[in-house]
N, C-alpha and C. Protein backbone atom coordinates (compact mmCIF):
# COMPACT_ATOMS: atom_id res chain seq x y z
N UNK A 1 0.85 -1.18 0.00
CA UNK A 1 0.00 0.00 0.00
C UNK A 1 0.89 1.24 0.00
N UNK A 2 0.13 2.24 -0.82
CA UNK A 2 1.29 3.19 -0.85
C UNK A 2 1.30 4.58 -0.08
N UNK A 3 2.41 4.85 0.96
CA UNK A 3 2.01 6.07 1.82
C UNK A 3 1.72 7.18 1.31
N UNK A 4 0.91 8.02 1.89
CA UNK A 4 0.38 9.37 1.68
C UNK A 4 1.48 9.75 2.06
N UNK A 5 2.23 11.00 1.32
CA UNK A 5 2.72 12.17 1.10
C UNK A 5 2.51 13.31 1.90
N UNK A 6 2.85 13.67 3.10
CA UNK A 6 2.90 15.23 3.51
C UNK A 6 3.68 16.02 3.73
N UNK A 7 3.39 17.24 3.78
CA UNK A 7 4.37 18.41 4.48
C UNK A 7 3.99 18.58 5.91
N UNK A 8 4.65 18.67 6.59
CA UNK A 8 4.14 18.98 8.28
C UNK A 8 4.48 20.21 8.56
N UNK A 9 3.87 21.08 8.82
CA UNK A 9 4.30 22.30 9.40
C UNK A 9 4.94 22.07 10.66
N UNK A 10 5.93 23.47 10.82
CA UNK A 10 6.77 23.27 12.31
C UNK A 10 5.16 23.16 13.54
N UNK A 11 4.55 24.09 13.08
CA UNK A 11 3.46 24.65 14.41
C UNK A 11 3.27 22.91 14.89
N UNK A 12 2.84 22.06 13.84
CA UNK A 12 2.50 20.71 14.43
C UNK A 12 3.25 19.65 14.76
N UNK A 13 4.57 20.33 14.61
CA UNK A 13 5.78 19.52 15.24
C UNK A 13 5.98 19.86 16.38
N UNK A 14 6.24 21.11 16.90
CA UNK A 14 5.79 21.67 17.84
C UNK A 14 4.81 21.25 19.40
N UNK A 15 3.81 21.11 18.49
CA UNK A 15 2.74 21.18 19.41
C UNK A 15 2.65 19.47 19.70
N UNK A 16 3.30 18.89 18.50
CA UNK A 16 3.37 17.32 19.00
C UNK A 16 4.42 16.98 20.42
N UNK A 17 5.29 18.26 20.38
CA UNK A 17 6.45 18.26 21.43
C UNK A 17 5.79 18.90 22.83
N UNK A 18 4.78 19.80 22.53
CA UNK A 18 4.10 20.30 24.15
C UNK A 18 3.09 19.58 25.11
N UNK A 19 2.94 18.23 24.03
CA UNK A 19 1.63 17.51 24.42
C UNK A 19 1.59 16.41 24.64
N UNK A 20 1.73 15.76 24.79
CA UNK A 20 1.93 14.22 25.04
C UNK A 20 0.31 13.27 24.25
N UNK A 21 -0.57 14.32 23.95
CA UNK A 21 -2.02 13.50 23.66
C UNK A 21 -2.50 14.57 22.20
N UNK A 22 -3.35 14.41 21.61
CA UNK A 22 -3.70 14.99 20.92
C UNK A 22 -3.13 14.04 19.00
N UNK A 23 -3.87 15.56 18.37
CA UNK A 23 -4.09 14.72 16.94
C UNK A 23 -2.44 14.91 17.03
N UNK A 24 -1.68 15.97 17.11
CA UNK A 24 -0.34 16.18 16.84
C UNK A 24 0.40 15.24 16.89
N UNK A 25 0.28 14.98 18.31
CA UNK A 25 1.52 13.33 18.62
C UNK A 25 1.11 12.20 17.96
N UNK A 26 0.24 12.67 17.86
CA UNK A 26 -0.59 10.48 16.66
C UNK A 26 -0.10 11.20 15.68
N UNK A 27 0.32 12.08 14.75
CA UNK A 27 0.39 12.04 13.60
C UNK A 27 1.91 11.98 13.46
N UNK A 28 2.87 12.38 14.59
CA UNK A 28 4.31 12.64 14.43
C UNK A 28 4.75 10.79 14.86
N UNK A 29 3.67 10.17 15.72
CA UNK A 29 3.77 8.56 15.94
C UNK A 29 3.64 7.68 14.55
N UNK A 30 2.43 8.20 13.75
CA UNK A 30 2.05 8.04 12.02
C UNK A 30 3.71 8.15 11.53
N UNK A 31 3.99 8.97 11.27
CA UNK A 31 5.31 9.63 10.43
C UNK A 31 6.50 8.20 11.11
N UNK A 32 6.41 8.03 12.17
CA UNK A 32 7.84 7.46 12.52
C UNK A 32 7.74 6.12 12.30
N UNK A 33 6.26 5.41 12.49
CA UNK A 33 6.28 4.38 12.33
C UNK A 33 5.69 4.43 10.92
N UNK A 34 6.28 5.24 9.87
CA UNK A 34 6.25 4.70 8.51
C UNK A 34 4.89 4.95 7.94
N UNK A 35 3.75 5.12 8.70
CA UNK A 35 2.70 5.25 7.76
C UNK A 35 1.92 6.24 7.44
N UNK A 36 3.22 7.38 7.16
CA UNK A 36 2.81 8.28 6.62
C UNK A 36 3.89 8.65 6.05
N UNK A 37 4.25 9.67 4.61
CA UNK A 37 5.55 10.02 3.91
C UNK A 37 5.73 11.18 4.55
N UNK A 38 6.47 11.73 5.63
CA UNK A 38 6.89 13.38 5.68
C UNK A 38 7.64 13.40 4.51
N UNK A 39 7.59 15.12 3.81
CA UNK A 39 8.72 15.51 3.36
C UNK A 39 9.06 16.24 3.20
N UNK A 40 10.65 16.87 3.41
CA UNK A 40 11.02 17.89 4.18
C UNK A 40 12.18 18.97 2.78
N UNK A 41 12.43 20.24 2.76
CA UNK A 41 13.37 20.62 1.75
C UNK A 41 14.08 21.46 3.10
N UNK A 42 15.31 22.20 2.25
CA UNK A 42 16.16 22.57 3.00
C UNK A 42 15.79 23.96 3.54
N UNK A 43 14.41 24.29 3.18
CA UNK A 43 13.98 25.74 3.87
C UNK A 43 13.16 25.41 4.83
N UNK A 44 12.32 23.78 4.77
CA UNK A 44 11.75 23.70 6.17
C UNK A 44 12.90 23.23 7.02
N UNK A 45 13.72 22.18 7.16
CA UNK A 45 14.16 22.12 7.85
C UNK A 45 14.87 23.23 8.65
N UNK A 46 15.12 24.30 7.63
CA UNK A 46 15.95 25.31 8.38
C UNK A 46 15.39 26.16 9.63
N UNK A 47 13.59 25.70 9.46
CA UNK A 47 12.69 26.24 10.03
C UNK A 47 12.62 25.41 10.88
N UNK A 48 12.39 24.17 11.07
CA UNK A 48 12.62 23.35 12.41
C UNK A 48 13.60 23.59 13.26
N UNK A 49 15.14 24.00 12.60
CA UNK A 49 15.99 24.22 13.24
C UNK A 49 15.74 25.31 14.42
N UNK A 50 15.22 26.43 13.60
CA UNK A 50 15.44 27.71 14.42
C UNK A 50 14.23 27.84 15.17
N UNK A 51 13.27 26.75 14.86
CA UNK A 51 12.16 26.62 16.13
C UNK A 51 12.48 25.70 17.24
N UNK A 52 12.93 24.78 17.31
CA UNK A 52 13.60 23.93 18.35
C UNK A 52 14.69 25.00 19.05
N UNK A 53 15.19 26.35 18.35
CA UNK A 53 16.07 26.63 19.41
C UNK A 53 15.41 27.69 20.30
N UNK A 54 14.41 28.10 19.72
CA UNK A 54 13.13 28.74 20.67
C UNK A 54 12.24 28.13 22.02
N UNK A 55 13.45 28.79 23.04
CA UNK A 55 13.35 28.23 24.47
C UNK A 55 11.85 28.32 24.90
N UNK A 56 11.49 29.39 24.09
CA UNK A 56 10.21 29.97 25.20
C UNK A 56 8.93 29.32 24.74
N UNK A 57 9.17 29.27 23.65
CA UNK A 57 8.29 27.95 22.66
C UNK A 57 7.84 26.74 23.79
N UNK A 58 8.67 26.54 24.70
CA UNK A 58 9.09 24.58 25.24
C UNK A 58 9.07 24.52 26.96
N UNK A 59 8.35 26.28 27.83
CA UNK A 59 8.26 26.33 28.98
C UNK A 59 7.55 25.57 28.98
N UNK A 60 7.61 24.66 30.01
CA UNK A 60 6.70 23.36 30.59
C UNK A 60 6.36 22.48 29.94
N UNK A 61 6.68 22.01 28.36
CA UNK A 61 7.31 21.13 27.73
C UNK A 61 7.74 19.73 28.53
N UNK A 62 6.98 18.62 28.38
CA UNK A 62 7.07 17.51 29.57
C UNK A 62 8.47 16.82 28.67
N UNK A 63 9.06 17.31 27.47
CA UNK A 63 9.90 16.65 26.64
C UNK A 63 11.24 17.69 26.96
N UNK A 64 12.57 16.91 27.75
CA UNK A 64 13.48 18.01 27.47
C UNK A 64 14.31 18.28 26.71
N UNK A 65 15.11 19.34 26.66
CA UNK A 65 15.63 19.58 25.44
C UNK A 65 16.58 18.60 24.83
N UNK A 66 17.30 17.78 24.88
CA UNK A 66 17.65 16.58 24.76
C UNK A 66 17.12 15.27 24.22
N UNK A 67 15.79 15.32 24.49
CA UNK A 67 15.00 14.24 24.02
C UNK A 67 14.18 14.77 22.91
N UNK A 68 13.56 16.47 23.14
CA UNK A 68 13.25 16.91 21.31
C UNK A 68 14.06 16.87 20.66
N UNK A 69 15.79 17.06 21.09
CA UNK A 69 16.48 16.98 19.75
C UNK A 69 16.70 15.84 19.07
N UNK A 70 16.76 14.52 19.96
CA UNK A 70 16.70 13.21 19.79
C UNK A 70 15.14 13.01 18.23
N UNK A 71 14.29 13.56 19.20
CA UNK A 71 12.98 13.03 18.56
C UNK A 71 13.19 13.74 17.52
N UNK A 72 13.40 15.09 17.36
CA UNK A 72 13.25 15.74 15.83
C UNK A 72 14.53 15.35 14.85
N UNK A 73 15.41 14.40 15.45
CA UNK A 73 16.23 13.72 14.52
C UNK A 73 15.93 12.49 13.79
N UNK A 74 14.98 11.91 14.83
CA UNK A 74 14.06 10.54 14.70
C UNK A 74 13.28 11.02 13.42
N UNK A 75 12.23 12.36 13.21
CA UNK A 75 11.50 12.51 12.35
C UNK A 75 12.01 13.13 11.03
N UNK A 76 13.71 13.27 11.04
CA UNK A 76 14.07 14.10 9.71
C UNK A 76 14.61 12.70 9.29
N UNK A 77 14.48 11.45 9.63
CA UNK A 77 15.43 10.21 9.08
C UNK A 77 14.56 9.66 8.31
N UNK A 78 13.06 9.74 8.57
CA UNK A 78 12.25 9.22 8.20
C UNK A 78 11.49 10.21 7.31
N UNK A 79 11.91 11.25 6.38
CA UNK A 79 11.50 12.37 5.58
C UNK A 79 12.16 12.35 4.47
N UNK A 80 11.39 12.09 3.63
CA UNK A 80 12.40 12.05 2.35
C UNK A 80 12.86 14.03 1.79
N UNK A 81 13.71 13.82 1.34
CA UNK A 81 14.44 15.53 1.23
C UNK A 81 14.27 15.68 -0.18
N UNK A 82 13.55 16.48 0.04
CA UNK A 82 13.12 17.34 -1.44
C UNK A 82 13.80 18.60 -2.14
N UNK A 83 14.63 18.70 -3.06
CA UNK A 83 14.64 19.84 -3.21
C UNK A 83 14.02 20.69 -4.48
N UNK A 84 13.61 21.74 -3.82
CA UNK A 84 12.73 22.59 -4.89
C UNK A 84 12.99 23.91 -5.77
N UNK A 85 13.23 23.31 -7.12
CA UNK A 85 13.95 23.63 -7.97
C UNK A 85 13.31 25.13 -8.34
N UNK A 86 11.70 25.16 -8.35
CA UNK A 86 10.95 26.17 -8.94
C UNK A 86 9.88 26.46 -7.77
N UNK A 87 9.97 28.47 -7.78
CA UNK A 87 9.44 28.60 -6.52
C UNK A 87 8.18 29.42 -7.35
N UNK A 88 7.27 28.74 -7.08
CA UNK A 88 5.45 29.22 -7.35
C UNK A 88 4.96 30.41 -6.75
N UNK A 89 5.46 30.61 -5.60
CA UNK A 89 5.06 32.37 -4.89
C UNK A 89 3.41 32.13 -4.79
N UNK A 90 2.82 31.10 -4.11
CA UNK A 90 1.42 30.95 -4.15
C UNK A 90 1.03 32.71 -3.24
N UNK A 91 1.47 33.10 -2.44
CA UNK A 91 0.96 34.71 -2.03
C UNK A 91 0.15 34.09 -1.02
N UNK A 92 0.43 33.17 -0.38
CA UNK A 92 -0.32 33.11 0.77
C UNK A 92 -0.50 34.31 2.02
N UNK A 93 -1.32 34.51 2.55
CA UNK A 93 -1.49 35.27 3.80
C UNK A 93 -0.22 36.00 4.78
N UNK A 94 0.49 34.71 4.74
CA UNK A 94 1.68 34.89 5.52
C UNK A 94 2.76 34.57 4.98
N UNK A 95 3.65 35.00 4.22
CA UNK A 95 4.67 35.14 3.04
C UNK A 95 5.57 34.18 3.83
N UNK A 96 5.87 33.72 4.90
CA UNK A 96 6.67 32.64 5.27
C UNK A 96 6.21 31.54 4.80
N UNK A 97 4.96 30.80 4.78
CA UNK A 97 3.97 29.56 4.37
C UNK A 97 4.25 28.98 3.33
N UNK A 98 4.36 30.23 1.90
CA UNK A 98 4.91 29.64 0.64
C UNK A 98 5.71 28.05 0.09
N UNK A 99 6.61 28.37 1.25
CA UNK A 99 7.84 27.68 0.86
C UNK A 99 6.94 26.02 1.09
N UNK A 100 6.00 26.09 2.41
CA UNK A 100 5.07 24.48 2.52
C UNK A 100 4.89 24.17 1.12
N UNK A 101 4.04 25.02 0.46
CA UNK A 101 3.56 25.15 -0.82
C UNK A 101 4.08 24.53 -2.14
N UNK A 102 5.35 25.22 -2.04
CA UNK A 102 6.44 24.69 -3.15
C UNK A 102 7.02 23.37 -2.93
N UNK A 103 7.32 23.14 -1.56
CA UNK A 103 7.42 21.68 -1.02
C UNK A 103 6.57 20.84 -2.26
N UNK A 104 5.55 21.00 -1.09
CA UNK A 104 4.30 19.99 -1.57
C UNK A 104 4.30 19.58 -3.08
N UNK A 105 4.50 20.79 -3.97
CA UNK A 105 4.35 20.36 -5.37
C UNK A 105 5.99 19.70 -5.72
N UNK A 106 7.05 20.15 -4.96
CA UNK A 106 7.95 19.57 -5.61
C UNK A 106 8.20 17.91 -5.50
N UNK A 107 7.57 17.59 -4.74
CA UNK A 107 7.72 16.44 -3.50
C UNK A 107 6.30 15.38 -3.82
N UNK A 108 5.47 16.06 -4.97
CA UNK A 108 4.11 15.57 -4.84
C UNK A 108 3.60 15.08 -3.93
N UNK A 109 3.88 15.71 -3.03
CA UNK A 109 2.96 15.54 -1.54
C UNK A 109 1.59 15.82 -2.06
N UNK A 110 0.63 15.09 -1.12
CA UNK A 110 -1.13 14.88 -1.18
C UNK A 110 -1.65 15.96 -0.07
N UNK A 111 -0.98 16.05 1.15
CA UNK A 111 -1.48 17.05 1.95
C UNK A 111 0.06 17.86 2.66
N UNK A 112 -0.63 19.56 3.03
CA UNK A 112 0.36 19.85 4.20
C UNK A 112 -0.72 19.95 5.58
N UNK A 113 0.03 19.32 6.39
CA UNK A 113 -0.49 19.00 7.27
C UNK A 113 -0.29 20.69 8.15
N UNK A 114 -1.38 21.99 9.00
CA UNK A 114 -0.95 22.49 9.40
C UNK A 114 -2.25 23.06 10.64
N UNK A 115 -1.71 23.56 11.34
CA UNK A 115 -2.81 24.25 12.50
C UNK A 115 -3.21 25.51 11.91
N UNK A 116 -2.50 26.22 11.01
CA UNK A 116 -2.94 27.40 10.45
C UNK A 116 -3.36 27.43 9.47
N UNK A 117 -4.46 26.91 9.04
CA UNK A 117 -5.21 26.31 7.79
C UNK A 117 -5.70 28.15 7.42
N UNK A 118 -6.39 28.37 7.63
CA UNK A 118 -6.74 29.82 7.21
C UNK A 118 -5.80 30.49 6.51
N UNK A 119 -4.62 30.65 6.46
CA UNK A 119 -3.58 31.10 6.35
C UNK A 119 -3.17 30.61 4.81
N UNK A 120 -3.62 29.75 4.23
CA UNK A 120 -3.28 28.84 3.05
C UNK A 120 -5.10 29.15 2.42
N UNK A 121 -6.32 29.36 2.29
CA UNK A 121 -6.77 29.93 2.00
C UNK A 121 -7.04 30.81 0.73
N UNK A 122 -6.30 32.07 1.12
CA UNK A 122 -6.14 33.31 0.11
C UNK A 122 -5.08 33.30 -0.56
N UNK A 123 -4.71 32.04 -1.25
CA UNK A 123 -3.46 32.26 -1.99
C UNK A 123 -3.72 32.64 -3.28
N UNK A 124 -2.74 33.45 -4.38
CA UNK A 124 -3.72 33.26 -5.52
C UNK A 124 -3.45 32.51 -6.16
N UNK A 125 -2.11 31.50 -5.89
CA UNK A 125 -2.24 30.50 -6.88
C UNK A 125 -2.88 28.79 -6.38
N UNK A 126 -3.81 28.21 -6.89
CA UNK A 126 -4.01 27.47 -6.47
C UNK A 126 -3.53 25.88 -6.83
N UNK A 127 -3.17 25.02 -5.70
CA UNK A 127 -2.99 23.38 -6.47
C UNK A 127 -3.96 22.88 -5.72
N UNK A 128 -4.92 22.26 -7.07
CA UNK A 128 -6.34 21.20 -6.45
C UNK A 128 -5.95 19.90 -5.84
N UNK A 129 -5.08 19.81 -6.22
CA UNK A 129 -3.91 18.18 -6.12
C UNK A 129 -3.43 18.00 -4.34
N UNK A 130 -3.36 19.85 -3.85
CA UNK A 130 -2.85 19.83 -2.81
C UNK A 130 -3.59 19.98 -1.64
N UNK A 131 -4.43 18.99 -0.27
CA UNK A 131 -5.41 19.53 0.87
C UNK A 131 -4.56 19.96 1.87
N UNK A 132 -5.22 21.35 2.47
CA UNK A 132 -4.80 21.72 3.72
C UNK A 132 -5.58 21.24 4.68
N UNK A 133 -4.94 20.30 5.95
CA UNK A 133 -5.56 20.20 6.87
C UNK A 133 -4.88 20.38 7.83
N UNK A 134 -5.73 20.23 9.20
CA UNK A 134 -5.31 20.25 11.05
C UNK A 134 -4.91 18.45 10.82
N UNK A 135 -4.24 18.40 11.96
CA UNK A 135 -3.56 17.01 12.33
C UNK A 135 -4.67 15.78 12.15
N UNK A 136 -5.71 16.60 12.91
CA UNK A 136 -7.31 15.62 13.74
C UNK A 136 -7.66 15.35 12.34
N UNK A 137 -7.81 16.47 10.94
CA UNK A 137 -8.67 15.85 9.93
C UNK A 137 -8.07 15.01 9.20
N UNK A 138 -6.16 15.16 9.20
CA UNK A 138 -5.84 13.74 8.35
C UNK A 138 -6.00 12.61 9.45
N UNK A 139 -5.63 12.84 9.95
CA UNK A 139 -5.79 11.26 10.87
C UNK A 139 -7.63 10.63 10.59
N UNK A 140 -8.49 11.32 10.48
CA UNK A 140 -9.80 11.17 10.30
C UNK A 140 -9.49 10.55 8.64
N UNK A 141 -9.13 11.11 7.80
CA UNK A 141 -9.19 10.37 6.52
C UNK A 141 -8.45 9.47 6.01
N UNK A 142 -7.32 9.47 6.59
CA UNK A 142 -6.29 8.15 6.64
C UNK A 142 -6.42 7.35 7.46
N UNK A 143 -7.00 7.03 8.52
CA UNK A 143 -6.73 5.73 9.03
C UNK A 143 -8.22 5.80 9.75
């Protein structure tokens, strides 16, 4: 059977790291045990980077810093690395987001997985090929 394709936004990497329950951590549990495709280019990761070093992000964080870096090494092994040759400028809401965007098509990813769905919305360019969802609605249609 063949895995679905996503982009994960940091926000839901993140929030898979503040929580121990929720759609977040089942979907970053999905990703590691294989049954799901993350995939990652060298502008998200650069964005994981510099969010993992955001202390204030991780107050009361039951995961310490040692064991997210462990875990977010666990989830870049299991991401296939995309790189994206041609940048689309979809004009999303929030001019950082794009780059999910270009992912997705370079990578033929099926979904980006994100908490800021609104935000992807008003783009003007559109891919029908590509769904935005929250963690809770892929987990609802995949498994």
């Amino acid at each position: 059977m063949k895995r679905m394709k996503v982009v994960v936004d940091t926000n839901v990497f993140v929030s898979a790291l503040r929580s121990h329950t929720g759609a977040s951590r089942a979907l970053l549990r999905a990703c590691l045990s294989r049954r799901l495709h993350p995939c990652i280019s060298l502008a998200l990761f650069a964005e994981y980077r510099d969010v993992m070093g955001r202390a204030a992000l991780f107050v009361g964080c039951p995961i310490n810093e040692e064991k997210r870096a462990a875990l977010l090494d666990a989830f870049l092994s299991v991401c296939q690395m995309t790189e994206v040759y041609y940048l689309w400028r979809p004009n999303l809401t929030d001019e950082a987001d794009n780059h999910l965007i270009e992912l997705a098509v370079a990578a033929q990813a099926e979904v980006v997985v994100t908490h800021n769905r609104s935000d992807f919305r008003q783009g003007q360019l559109r891919f029908p090929g590509i769904r935005i969802r929250s963690p809770a609605e892929l987990l609802k249609e995949a498994f």
